[in-house]
C-alpha atoms as a PDB file:
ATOM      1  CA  UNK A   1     145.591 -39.879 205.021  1.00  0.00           C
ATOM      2  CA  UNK A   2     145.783 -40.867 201.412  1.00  0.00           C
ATOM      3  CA  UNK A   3     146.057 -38.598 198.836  1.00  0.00           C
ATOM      4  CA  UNK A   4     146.639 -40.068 195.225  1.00  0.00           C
ATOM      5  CA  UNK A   5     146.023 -38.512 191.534  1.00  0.00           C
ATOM      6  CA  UNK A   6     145.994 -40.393 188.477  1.00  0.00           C
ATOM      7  CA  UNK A   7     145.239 -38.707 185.117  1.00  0.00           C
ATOM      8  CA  UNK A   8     143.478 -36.387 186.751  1.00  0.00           C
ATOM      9  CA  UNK A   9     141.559 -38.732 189.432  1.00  0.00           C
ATOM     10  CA  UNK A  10     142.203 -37.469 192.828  1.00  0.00           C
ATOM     11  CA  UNK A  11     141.580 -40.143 195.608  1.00  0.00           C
ATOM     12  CA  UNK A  12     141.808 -38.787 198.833  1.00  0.00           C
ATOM     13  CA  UNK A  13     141.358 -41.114 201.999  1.00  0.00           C
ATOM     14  CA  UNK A  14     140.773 -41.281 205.655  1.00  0.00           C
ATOM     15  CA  UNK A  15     140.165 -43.680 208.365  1.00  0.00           C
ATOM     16  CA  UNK A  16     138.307 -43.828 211.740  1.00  0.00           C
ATOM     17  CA  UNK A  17     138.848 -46.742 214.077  1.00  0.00           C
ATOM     18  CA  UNK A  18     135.129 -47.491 215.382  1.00  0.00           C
ATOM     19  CA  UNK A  19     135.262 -48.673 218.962  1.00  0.00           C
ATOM     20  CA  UNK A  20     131.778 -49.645 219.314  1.00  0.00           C
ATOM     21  CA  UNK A  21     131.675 -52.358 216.727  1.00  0.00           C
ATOM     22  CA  UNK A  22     135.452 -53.449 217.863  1.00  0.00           C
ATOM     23  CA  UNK A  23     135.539 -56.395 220.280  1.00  0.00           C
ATOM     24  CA  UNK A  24     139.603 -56.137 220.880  1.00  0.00           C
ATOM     25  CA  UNK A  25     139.549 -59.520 222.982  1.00  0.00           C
ATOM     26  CA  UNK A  26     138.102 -61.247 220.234  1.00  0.00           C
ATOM     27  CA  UNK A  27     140.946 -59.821 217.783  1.00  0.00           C
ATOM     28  CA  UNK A  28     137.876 -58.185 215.552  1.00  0.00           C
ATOM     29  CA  UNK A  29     138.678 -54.212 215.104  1.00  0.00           C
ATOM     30  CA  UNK A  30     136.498 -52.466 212.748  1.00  0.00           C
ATOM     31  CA  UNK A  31     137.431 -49.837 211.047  1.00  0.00           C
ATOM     32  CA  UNK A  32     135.750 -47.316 208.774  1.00  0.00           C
ATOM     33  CA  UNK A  33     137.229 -45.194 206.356  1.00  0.00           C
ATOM     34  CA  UNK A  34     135.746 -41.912 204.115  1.00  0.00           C
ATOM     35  CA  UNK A  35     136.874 -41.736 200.062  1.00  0.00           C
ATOM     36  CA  UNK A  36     136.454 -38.311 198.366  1.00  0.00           C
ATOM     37  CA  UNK A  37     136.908 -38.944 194.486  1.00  0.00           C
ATOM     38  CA  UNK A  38     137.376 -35.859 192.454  1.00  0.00           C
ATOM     39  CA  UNK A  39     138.017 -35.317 188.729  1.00  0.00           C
ATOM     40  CA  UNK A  40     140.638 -32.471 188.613  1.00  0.00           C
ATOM     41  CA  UNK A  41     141.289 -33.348 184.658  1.00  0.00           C
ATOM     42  CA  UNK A  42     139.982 -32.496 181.779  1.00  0.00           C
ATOM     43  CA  UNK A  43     138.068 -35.687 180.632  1.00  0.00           C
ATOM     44  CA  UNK A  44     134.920 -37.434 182.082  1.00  0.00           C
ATOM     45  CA  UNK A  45     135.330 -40.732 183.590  1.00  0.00           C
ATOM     46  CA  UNK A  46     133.145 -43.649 184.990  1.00  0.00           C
ATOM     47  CA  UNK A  47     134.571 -45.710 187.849  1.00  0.00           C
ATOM     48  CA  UNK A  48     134.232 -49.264 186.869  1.00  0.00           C
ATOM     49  CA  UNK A  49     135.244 -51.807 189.066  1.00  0.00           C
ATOM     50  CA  UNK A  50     137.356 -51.616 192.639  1.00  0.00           C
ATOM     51  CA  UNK A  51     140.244 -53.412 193.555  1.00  0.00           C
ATOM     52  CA  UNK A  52     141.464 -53.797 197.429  1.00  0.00           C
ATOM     53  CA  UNK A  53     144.429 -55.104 198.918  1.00  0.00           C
ATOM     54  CA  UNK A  54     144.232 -55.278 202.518  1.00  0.00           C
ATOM     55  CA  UNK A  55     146.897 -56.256 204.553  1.00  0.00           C
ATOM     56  CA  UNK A  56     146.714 -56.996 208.774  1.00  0.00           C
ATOM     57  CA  UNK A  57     149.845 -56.830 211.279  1.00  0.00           C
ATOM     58  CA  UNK A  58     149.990 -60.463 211.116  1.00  0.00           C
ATOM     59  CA  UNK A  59     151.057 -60.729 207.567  1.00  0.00           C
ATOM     60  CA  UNK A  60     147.700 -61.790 206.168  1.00  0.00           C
ATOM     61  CA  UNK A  61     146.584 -60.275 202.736  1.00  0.00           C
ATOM     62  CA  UNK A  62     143.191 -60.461 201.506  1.00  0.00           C
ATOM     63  CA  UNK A  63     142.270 -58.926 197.902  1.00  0.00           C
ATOM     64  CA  UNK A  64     138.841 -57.723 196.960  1.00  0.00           C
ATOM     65  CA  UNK A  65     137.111 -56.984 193.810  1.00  0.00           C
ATOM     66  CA  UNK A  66     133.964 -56.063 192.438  1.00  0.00           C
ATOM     67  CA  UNK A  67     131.693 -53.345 190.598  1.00  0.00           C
ATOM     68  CA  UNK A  68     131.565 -49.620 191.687  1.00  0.00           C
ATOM     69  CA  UNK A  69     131.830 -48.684 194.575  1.00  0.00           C
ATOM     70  CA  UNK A  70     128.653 -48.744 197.423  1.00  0.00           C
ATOM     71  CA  UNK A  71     126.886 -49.851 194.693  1.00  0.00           C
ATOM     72  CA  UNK A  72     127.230 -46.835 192.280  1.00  0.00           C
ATOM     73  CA  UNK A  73     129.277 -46.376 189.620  1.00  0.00           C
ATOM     74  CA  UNK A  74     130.002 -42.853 189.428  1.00  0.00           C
ATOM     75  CA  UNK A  75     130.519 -40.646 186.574  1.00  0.00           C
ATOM     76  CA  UNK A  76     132.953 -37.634 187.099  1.00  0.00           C
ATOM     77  CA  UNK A  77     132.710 -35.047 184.961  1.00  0.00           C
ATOM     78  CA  UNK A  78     135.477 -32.491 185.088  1.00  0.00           C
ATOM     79  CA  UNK A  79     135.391 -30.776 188.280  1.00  0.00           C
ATOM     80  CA  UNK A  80     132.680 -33.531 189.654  1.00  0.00           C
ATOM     81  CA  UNK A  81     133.613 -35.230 193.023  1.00  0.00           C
ATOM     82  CA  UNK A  82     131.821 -38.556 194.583  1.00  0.00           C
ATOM     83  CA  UNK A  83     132.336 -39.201 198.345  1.00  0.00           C
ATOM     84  CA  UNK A  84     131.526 -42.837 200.488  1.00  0.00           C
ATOM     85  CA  UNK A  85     132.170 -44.673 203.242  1.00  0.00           C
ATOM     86  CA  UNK A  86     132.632 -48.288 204.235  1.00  0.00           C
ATOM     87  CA  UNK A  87     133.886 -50.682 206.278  1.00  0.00           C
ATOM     88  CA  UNK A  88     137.153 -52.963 207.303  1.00  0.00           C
ATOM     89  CA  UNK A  89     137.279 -55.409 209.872  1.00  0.00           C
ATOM     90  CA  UNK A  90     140.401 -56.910 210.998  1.00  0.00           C
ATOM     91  CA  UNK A  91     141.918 -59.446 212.990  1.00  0.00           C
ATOM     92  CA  UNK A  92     144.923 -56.913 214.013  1.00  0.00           C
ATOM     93  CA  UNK A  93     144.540 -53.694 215.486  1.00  0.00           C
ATOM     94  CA  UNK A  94     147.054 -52.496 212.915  1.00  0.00           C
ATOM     95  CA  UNK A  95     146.725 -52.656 208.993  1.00  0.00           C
ATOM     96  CA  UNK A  96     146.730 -51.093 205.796  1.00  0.00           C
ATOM     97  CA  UNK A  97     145.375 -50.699 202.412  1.00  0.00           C
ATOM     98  CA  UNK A  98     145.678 -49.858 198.935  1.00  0.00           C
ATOM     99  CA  UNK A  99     144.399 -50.201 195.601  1.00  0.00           C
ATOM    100  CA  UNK A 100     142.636 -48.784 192.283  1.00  0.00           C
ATOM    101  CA  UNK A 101     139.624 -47.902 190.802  1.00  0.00           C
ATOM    102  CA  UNK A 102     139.339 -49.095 187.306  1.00  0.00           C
ATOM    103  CA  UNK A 103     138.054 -46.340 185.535  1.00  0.00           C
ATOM    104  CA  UNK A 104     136.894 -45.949 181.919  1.00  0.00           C
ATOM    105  CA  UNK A 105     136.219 -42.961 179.706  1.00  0.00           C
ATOM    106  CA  UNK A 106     133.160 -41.945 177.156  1.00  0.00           C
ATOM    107  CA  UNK A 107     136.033 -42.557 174.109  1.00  0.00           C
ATOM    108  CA  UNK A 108     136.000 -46.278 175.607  1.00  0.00           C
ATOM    109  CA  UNK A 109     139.962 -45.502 176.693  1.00  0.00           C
ATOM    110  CA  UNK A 110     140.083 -47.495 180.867  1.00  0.00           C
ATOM    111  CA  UNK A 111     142.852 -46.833 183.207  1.00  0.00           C
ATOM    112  CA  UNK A 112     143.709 -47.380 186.643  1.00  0.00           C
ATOM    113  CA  UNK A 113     143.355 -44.689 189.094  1.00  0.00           C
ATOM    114  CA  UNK A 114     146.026 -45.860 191.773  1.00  0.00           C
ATOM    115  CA  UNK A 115     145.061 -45.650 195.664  1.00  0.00           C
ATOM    116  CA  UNK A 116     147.944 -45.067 197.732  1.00  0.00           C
ATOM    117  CA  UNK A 117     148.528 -47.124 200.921  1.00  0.00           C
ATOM    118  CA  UNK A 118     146.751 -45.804 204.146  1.00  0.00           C
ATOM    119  CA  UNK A 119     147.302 -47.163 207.659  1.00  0.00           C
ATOM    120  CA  UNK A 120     144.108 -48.748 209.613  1.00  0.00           C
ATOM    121  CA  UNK A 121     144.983 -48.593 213.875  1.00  0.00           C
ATOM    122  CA  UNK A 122     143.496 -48.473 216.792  1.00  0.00           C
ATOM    123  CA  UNK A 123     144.480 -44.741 218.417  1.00  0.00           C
ATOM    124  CA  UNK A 124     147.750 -45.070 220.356  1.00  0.00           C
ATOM    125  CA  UNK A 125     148.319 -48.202 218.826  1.00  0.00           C
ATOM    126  CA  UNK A 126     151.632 -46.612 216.814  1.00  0.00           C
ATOM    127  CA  UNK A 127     153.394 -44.019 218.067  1.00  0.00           C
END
């Protein structure tokens, strides 16, 4: 589990490996993984824009960006919280991830709100 604050932004995550969309002799395991967002400060923000980088066992890094998140993009209000899931396939039954949310207040003022690195593997995988 991930659990990362940034000016008040509290990202916690966690990650499920989902066997029935895995095909492990094809080197495709999917994994899913659940992000609570929280505003523990004390100023509203809107999250932006996302930023991934996602890394397999095999050395491969693949960076993703876009708008919001699930197609929302949240405001958090002091004491507000916004919770998804989604989705990572990968070629290894190992990897990680990590990344930001950039997130912008009413006043105008963006930051980043840092995601710390989380581990994606296939149970009994690592010991």
């Amino acid at each position: 589990m991930s659990d990362t604050t940034t000016r008040g932004i509290r990202i916690q995550v966690e990650t499920f490996y989902v066997e029935e969309r895995s095909e492990p002799t094809a080197d495709y395991f999917f994994f899913a993984y659940h992000i609570r967002i929280a505003n523990t400060g004390s100023e509203t923000a809107q999250l932006i824009s996302r930023e991934w980088i996602i890394t397999d066992s095999d050395g491969n890094v693949e960076h993703v960006q876009g708008p919001g998140v699930v197609g929302e993009t949240p405001i958090l209000a002091p004491g507000d919280a916004f919770e998804y899931t989604s989705f990572c396939p990968l070629r290894t039954s190992v990897g990680a991830m990590q990344g930001s949310y950039l997130m912008r207040t009413p006043q105008g003022d963006s930051f980043q709100a840092r995601i710390d690195p989380f581990t994606l593997a296939v149970p009994g995988v690592l010991n």
